[in-house]
Structures are given as structure tokens and as C-alpha cells.
Protein backbone atom coordinates (compact mmCIF):
# COMPACT_ATOMS: atom_id res chain seq x y z
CA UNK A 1 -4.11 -42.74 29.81
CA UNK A 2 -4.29 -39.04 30.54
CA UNK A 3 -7.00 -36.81 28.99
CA UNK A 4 -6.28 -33.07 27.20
CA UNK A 5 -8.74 -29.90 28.96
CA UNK A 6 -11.76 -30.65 26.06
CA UNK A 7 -11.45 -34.32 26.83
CA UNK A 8 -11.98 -33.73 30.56
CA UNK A 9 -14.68 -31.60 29.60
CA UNK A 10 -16.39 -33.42 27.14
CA UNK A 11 -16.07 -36.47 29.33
CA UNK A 12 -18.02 -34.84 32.71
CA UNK A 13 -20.93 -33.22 30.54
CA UNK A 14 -21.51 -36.48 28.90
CA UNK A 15 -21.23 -38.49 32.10
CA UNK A 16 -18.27 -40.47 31.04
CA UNK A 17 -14.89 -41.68 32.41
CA UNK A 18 -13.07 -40.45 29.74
CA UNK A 19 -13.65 -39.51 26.19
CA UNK A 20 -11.04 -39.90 23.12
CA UNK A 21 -10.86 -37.72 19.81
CA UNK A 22 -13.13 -39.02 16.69
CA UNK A 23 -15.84 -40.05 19.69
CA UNK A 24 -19.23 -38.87 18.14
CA UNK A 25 -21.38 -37.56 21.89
CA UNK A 26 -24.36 -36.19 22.77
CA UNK A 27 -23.57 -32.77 24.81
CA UNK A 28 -25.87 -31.43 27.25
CA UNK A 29 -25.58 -27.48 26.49
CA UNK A 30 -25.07 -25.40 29.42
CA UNK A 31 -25.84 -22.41 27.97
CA UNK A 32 -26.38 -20.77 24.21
CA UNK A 33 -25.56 -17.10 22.89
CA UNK A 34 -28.05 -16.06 20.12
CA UNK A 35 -26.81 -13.03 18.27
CA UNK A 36 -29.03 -10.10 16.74
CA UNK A 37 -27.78 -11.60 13.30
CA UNK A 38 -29.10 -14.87 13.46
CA UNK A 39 -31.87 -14.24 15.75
CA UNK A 40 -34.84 -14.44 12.16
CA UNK A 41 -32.98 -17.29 11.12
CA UNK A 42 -33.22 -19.34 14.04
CA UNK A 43 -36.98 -18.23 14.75
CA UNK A 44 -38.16 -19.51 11.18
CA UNK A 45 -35.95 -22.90 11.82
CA UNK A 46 -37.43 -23.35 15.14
CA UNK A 47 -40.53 -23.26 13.92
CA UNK A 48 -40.48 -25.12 10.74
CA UNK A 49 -39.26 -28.00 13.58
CA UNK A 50 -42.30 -27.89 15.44
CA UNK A 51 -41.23 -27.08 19.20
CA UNK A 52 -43.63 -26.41 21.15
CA UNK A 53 -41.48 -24.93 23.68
CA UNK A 54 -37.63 -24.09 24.48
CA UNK A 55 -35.85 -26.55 26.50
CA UNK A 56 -34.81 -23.98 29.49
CA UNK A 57 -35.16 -20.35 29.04
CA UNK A 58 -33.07 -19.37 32.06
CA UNK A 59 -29.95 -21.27 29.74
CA UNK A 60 -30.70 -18.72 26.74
CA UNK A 61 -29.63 -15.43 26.44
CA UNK A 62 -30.17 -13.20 23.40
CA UNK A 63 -27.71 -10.06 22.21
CA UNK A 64 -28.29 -7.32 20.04
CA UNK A 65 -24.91 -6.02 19.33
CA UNK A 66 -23.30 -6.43 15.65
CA UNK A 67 -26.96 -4.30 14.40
CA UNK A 68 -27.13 -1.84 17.40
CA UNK A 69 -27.84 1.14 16.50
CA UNK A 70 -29.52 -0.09 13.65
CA UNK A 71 -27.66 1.55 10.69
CA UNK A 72 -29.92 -0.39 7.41
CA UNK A 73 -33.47 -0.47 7.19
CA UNK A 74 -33.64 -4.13 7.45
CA UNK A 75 -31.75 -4.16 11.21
CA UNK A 76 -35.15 -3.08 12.93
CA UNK A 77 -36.88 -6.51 11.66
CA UNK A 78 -34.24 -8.27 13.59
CA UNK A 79 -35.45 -6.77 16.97
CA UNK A 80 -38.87 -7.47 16.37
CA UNK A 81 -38.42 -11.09 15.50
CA UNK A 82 -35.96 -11.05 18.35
CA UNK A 83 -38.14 -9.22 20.85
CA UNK A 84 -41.31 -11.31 19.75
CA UNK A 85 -39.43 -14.66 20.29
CA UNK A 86 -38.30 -13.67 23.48
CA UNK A 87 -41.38 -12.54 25.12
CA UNK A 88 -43.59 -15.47 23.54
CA UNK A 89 -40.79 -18.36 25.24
CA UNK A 90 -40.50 -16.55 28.56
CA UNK A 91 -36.54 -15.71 27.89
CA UNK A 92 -34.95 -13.26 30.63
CA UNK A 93 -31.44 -12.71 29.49
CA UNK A 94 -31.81 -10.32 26.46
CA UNK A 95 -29.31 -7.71 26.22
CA UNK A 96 -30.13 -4.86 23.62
CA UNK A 97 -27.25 -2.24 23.77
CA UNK A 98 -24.65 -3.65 26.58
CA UNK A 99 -21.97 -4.66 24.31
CA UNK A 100 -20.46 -7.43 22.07
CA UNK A 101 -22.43 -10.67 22.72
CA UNK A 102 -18.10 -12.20 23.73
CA UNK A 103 -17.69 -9.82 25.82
CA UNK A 104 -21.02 -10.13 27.62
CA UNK A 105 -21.01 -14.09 28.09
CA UNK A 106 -18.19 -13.83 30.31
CA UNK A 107 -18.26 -10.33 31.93
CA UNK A 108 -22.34 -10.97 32.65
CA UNK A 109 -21.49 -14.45 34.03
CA UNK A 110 -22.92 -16.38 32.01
CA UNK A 111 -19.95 -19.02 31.21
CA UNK A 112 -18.05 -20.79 33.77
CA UNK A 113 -15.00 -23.10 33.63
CA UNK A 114 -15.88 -26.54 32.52
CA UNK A 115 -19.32 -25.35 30.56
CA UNK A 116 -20.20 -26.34 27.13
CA UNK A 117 -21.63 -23.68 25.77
CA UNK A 118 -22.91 -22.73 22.00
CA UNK A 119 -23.01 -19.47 20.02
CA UNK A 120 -24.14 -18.02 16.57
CA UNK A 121 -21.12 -16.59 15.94
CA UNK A 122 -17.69 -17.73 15.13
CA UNK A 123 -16.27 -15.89 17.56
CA UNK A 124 -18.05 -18.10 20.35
CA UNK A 125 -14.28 -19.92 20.78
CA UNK A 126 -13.74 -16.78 23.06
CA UNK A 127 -15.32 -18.73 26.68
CA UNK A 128 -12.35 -21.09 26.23
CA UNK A 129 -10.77 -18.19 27.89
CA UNK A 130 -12.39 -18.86 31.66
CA UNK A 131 -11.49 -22.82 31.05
CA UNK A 132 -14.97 -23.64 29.08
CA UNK A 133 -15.99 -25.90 25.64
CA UNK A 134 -17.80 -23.17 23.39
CA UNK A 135 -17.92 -22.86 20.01
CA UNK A 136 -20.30 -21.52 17.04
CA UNK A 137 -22.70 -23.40 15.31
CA UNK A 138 -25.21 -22.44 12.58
CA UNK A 139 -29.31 -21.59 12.93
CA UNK A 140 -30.23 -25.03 12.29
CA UNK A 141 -28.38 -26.56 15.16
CA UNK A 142 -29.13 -23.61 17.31
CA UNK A 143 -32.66 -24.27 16.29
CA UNK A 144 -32.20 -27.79 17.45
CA UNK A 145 -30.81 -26.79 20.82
CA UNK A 146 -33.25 -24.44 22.11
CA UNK A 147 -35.80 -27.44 21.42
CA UNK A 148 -34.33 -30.31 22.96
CA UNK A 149 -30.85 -28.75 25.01
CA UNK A 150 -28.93 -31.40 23.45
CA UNK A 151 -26.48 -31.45 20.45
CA UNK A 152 -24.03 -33.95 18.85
CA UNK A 153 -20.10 -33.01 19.14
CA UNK A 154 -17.01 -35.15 17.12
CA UNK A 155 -14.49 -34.73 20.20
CA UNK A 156 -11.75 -33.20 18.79
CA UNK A 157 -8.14 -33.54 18.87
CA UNK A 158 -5.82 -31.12 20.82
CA UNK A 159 -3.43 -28.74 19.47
CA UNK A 160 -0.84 -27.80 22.91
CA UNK A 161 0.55 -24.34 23.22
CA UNK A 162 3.14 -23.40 25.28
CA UNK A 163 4.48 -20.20 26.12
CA UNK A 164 7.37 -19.67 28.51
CA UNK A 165 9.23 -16.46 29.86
CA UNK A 166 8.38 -12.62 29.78
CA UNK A 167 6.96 -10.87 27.07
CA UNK A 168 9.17 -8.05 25.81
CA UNK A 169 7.84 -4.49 26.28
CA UNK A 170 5.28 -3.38 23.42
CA UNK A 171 3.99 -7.00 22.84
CA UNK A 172 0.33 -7.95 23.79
CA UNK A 173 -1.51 -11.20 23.58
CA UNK A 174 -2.86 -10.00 20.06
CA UNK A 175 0.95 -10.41 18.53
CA UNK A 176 0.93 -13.49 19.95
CA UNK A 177 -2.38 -15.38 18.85
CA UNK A 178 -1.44 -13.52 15.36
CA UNK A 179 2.27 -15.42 15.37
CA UNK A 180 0.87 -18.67 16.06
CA UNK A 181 -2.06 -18.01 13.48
CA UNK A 182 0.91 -17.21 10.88
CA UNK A 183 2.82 -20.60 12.38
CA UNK A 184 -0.41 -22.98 12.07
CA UNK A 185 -2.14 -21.49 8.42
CA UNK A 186 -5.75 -20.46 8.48
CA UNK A 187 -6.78 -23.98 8.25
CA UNK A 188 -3.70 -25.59 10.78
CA UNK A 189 -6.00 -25.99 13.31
CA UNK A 190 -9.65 -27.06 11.69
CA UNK A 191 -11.51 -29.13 14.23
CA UNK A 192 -8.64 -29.00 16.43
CA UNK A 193 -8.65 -27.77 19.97
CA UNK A 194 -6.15 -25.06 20.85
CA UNK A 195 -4.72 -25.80 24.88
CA UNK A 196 -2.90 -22.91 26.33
CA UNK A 197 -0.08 -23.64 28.86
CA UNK A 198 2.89 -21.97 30.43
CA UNK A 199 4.27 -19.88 32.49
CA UNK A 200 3.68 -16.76 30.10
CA UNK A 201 0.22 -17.87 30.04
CA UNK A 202 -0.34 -18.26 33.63
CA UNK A 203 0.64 -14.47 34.17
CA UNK A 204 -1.89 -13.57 31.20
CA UNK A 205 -4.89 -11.79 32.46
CA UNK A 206 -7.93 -13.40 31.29
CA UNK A 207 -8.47 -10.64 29.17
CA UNK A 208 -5.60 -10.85 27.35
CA UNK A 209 -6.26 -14.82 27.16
CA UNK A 210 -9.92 -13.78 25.88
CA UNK A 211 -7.99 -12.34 23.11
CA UNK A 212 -5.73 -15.52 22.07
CA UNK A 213 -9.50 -17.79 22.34
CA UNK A 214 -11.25 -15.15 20.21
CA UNK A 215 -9.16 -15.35 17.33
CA UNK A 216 -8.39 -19.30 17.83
CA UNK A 217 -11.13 -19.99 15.27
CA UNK A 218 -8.55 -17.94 12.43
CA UNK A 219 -6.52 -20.76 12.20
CA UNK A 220 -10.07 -23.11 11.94
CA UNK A 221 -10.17 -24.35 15.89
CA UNK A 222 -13.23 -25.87 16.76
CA UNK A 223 -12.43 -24.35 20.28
CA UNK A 224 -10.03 -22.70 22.24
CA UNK A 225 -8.99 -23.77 26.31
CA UNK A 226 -7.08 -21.99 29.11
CA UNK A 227 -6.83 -23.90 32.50
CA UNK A 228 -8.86 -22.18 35.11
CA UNK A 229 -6.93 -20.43 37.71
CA UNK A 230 -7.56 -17.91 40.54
CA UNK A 231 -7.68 -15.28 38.10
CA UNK A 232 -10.71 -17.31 36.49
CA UNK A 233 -12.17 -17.60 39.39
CA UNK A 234 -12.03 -13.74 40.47
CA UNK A 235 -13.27 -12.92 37.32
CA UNK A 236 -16.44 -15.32 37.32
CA UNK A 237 -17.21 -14.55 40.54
CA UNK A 238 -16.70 -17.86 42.46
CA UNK A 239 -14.81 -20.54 43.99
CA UNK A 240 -13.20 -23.20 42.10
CA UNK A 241 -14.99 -26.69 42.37
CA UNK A 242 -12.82 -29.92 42.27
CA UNK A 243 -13.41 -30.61 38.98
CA UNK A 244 -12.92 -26.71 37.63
CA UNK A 245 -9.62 -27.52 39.39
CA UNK A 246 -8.78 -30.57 37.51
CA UNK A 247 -9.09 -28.67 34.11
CA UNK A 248 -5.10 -29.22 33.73
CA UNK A 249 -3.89 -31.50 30.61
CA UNK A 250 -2.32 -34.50 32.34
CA UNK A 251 1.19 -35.44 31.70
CA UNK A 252 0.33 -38.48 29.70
CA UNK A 253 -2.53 -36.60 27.75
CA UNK A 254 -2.43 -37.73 23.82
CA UNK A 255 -2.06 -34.38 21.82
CA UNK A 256 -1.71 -34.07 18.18
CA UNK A 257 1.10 -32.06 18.85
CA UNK A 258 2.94 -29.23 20.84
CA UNK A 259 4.07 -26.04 19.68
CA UNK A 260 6.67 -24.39 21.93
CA UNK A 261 7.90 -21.10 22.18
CA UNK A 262 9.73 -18.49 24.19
CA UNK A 263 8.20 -15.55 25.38
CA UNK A 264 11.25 -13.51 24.88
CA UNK A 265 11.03 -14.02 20.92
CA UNK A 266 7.80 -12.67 20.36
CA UNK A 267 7.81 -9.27 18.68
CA UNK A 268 5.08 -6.48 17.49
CA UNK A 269 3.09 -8.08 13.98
CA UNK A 270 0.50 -7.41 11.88
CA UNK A 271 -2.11 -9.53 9.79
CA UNK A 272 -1.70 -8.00 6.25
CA UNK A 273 -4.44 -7.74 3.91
CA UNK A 274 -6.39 -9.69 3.37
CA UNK A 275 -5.57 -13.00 5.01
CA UNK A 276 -5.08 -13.50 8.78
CA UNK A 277 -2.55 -15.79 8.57
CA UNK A 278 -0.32 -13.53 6.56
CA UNK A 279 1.90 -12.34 9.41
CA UNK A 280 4.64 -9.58 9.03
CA UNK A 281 6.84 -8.36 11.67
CA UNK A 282 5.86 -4.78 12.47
CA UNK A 283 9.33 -3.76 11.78
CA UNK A 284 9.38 -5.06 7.83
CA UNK A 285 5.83 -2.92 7.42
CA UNK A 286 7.34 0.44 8.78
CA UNK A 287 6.20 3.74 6.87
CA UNK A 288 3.30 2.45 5.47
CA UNK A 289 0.81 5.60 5.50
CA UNK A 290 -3.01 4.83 6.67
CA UNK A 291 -6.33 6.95 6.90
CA UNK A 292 -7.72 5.46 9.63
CA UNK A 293 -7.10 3.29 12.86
CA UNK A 294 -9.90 0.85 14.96
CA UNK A 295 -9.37 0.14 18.70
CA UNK A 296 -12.03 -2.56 19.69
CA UNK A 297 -13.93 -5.49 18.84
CA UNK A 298 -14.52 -8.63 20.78
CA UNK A 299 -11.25 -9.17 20.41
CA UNK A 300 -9.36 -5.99 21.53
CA UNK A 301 -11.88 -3.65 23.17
CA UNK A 302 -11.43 -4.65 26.57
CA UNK A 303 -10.34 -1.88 29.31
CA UNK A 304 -6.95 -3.31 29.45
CA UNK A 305 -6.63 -2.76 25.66
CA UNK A 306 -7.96 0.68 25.78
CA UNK A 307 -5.34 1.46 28.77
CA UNK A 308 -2.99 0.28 26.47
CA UNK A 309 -4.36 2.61 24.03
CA UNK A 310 -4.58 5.58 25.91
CA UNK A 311 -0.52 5.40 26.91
CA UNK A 312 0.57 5.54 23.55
CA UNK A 313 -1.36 8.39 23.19
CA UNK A 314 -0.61 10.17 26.47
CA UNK A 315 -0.10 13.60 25.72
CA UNK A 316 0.32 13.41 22.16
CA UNK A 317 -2.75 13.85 18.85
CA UNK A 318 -3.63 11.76 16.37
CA UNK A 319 -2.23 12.56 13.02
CA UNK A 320 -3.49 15.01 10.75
CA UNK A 321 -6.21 13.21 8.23
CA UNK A 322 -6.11 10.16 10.44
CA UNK A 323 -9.36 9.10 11.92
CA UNK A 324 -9.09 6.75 15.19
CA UNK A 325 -12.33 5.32 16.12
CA UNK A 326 -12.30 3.28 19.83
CA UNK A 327 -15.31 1.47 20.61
CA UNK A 328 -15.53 -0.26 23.99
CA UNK A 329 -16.46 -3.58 24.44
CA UNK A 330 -19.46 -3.15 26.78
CA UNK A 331 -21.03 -0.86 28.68
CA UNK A 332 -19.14 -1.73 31.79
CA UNK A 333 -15.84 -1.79 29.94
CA UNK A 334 -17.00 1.95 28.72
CA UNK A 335 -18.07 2.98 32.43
CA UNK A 336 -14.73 2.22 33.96
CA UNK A 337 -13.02 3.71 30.98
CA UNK A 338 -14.27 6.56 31.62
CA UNK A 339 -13.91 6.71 35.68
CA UNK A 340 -10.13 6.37 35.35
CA UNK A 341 -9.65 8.58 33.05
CA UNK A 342 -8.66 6.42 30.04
CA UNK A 343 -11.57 8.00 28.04
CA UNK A 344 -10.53 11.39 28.73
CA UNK A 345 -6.84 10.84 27.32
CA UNK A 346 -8.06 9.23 24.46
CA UNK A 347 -10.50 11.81 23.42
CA UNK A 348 -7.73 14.19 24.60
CA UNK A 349 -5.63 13.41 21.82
CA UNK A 350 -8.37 13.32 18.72
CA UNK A 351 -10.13 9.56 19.25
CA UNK A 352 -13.93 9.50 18.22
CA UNK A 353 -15.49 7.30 21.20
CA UNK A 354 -18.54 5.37 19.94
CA UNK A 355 -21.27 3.32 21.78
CA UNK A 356 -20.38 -0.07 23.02
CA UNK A 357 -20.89 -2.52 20.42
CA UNK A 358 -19.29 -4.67 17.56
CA UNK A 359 -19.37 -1.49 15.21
CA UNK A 360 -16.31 -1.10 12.45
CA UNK A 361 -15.47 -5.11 12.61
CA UNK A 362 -18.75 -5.70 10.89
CA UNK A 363 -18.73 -2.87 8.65
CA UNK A 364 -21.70 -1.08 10.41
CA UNK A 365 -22.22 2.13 12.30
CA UNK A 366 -19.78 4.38 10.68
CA UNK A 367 -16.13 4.21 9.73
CA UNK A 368 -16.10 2.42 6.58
CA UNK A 369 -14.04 2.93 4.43
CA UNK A 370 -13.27 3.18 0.20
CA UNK A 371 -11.10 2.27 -2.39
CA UNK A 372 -7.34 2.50 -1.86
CA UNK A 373 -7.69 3.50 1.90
CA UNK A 374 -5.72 1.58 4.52
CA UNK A 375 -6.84 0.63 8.28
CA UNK A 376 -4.79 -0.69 11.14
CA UNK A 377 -7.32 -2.43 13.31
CA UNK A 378 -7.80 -4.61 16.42
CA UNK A 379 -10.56 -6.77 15.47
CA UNK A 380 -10.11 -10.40 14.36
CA UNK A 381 -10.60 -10.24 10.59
CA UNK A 382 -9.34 -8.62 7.63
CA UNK A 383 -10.89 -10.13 4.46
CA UNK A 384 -12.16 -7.77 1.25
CA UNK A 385 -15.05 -6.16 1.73
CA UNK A 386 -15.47 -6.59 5.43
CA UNK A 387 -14.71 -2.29 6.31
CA UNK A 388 -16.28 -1.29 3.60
CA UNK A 389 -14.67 -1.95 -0.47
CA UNK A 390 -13.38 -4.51 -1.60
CA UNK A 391 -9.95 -2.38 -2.17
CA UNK A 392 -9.71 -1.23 1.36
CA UNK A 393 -6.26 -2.40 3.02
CA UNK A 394 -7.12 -4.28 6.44
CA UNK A 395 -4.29 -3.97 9.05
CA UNK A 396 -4.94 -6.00 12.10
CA UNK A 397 -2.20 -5.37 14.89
CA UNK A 398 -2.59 -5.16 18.87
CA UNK A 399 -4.01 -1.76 20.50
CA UNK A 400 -0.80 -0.31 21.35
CA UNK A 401 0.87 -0.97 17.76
CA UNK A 402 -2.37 0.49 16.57
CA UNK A 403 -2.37 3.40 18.61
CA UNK A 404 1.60 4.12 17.92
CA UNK A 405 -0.09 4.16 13.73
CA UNK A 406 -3.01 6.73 14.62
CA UNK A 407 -0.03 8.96 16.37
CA UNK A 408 2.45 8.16 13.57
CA UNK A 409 0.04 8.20 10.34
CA UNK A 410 1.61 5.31 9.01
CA UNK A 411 2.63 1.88 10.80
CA UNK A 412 5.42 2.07 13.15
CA UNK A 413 5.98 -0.08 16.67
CA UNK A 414 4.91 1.20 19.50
């Protein structure tokens, strides 16, 4: 019998022929992502477990991102513990103002195809995007990891996705993931793996398929997979092994079921507040006036998303009482931005450019928002309360429908 992407993965960490869904494992973790968030959290539960040691430092790597610049009094403890922890276990990989801790793991090299790999944040589905197993986990398992570089995994079952055909002009990866989050429910997927397949897929950048793994975990996916490709391969910074090229579902692979679509039906949507699943064709939401629009995230602030950005806005100024705030990815996302030009243009016509970082999607380092104000975003979440008040309208949509809002004042396609 044939084996789905997670199986095959699952199966080589563990050492294993093959591997079937319900199968309780022990994983050997390639790598972990600790986030500035967590970071006290998983210091006190380490302790109170009595390591004397962490398993592998050079496998740990420690970002400071949804807290940078530290905009509560509180944020600065997290460094310290952070920093302390760090310096006491001999870990190298700390990065304190580079970016979103997603964007990093892959752009810094940390995750290659066929990893397993473990984050504290939801948003760890995103490595499924180079071909690897990642997903989050709490402080307590973290805890557990960085003492013994094992943890336990259910393997789950597999969800297949595919995509066929040419994506019409306007539509981005984001209205895609947000279609199939509207098809499957917020909880269509829970403990389900996501495999992406297709020929629509297989032209995908892997940024644009970083964006589809990010926001897997909206519709409850324990993980997200793309096959690894040459593309993967350019983008990690290597050469494709024989078993990073057998990362393909087989033929005879047991999935729970297939979803099928055509590229050619997708269209411009939006997440209305405040659930992600509630999908509305762009078109249906026309007119609706905003205050303020949000290009980034770990799911949208990419460079290819801010190029998408910048031509919508080519030549043309962001709406009168609109505020459109575009925050990078990374620093190397912000860097090339800016030697092409693409920061220029958007600055050009009224965008505030902040720091690289997780910023607005958290509700920290300015932009928030109050009562009875509406925001078209790019990030991965719109519940109450998470951009300020709990009466602020969330909006999420891809960069370019967001953009075509922050010309407009009010939601139109791009």
C-alpha cells in the first residue's frame, strides 16, 4: 500500500517501513522554533523538569519577533529570560530583530524537506511549505523536547488538495487557502494533514505555497505538506537527496479524502469578521468603507506580496483618512524591498513602512485600532480583540485586494 507525504515522513524519522494514521510514534525532532512569547514559559517548565542540559543546542533556535520593539513594560522580561537561557545552554541561533520567527525558519535555513520540526506558535504549519512535518506545540512539550529531543506524534490522516489550471489575473495564493478554509470549516481539517498537489501548485512559488501552509492550521490541520521540487531546493540552498525526492503521495496512498478544484474558478475573497472560515467573494463585499489597511504578517509579508502591493499602488495615493501600514517579513525581505524599488513606490503613494516583525497581527507596535473601525488585512486571523477592540471589523484578503482597498477607501477587487 502506498503512503501520503506525512506518512513517508513520519515513517523515515522514526526508522520505519511505513507508518499508518492513528499510529502513536516517538519523533526524533530535527529542529525547534522558540518564540519571544513563550520563551518564560518554557524556561520555568524546563526547569521544574529537572534537565540538566538541552538535548542539542545547534537544533534550537530562539526568535524575538511578535514583542520586538518591546511596546508593554512586561516585553523586556521576555528578553532577559530569553537571553539568560540562551547564554547559560550554549544556544547559537537567537535572532532578536530579523523578522517573523516563519519567515526566518525557512529563509535562515533552518528547515529542510523531509524535517520534523516543532514550534511555539500555531503558525509553525508554515515549513510544510519546503516539503517538511512541523507543527506547534505548547511550553510543556517544548519543555520536554529541548530535554530529551524526542516527542510523541498520533500520525495523522491526510486531507489531498488539488489544484489544476491558471489562476485568473488578481488572484494570489491567499484567495485560495481562504476558499478552501471557507470549503473545509475552521475545524474541517483538525488533526488532519493538508497535501498540496497539481499543476497550479507546481507553478506556485514557495512563497506563495508558504502562504497556503501558514494558514492550514485555520481550518485545525495538524500540518500542512507541499512536495519538494527544484524550486525547494533553490530556495534551501541544496540538492535534493533520494528520499527529499520521494516526498510525492503514491498513487495508491489512503487519504481521507480529495478536494479538487480548477484553477480557473478561483476568484478575489475575503475572511469577514470575525471568523476565518466566513468567506465572501470580494465582489458581494464591494463599497464597504475602511480606516485602515495591513500588508504583512507571516503570512503575506513576503517580497513577492509586497511587489504585489506596490503595483496596485503604482502611481496612485492612498485614500484620504486611510492609514496603510506594510511591514516586511524580515530583514532580508525589507533589504531587497528596498533595492528594487518596491519600498520607494509604496512609500511613494502614502504607506507607513515599519520594522520587520510580526507587528499589527498581534496587536502590538502601533496600528490598533477602536470601536466601529474596519481593517482589510493580510495576516492569518481575524477574531475580536486581536487589532485592538473587540468592535473592530477584521478584513483578511490577499496583498493586492488589500492594496486596491487602501487606494479605493473601501473594499473593491483589485
Amino acid at each position: 500500500m502506498g503512503q501520503t507525504v506525512i506518512e513517508k515522513i513520519i515513517a523515515h524519522n522514526i526508522g520505519a517501513d511505513s507508518v499508518k494514521p492513528g499510529d502513536i510514534v516517538t519523533a526524533q525532532v530535527d529542529r525547534v522554533m522558540l518564540d519571544d512569547i513563550m520563551i518564560p514559559f518554557i524556561v520555568d517548565k524546563f526547569k521544574e523538569m529537572g534537565f540538566p542540559k538541552v538535548w542539542d543546542p545547534d537544533k534550537v533556535v530562539l526568535i524575538y519577533d511578535h514583542l520586538v520593539p518591546a511596546s508593554q513594560q512586561d516585553d523586556t522580561r521576555h528578553f532577559k529570560i530569553g537571553d539568560a537561557f540562551v547564554e547559560q545552554y550554549g544556544i547559537k541561533h537567537i535572532h532578536r530583530s530579523d523578522g517573523i520567527c516563519h519567515q526566518l525558519m525557512t529563509e535562515a535555513g533552518y528547515v529542510k524537506p523531509g524535517d520534523v520540526v516543532f514550534g511555539t506558535d500555531s503558525h509553525t504549519t508554515t515549513y510544510g511549505c519546503v516539503g517538511a512535518f512541523s507543527t506547534g506545540i505548547g511550553y510543556t512539550e517544548m519543555a520536554a523536547i529541548l530535554g530529551t529531543g524526542t516527542l510523541w506524534v498520533k500520525v495523522p490522516e491526510t486531507i489531498r488538495i488539488q489544484i489544476d489550471g491558471r489562476l485568473p489575473e488578481g488572484v494570489m495564493s491567499k484567495d485560495i487557502i481562504l476558499r478552501l478554509i471557507g470549503d473545509l470549516g475552521a475545524d474541517g481539517a483538525t488533526y488532519r494533514a493538508l497535501e498540496f498537489c497539481g499543476s497550479t501548485v507546481e507553478e506556485m512559488s514557495v512563497s506563495s505555497r508558504m502562504t497556503m501552509a501558514n494558514m492550514a492550521i485555520e481550518a485545525g490541520a495538524k500540518c500542512a505538506v507541499f512536495t519538494p521540487d527544484e524550486k525547494t531546493a533553490a530556495y534551501c540552498g541544496i540538492a535534493l537527496d533520494a528520499f527529499q525526492r520521494q516526498l510525492v503521495g503514491d498513487a495508491d496512498a489512503v487519504y481521507l479524502k480529495t478536494m479538487t478544484y480548477r484553477a480557473e474558478d478561483f476568484e478575489p475573497v475575503m475572511a469577514c469578521p470575525s471568523q476565518v472560515d466566513k468567506i465572501r467573494n470580494v465582489s458581494e463585499l464591494e463599497g464597504t468603507v475602511i480606516d485602515q489597511v495591513f500588508i504583512g504578517s507571516c503570512t503575506n509579508g513576503r517580497l513577492e506580496d509586497l511587489q504585489a502591493a506596490a503595483r496596485v499602488l503604482d502611481g496612485k495615493q492612498v485614500a484620504p483618512f486611510v492609514k496603510l501600514i506594510v511591514t516586511p517579513a524580515s530583514r532580508k525581505v525589507y533589504e531587497e524591498a528596498d533595492r528594487l524599488g518596491v519600498l520607494r513606490t509604496l512609500a511613494e503613494a502614502g504607506a507607513i513602512i515599519t520594522h520587520p516583525g510580526c507587528g499589527l497581527c498581534c496587536g502590538r507596535t502601533g496600528g490598533i485600532l477602536s470601536d466601529g473601525e474596519r481593517v482589510v488585512a493580510t495576516n492569518n486571523r481575524n477574531f475580536l480583540g486581536r487589532m485592538g477592540t473587540s468592535k473592530v471589523e477584521i478584513y483578511l484578503a490577499s496583498p493586492a485586494t488589500a492594496a486596491a482597498c487602501a487606494v479605493a477607501g473601501k473594499i473593491v477587487r483589485s
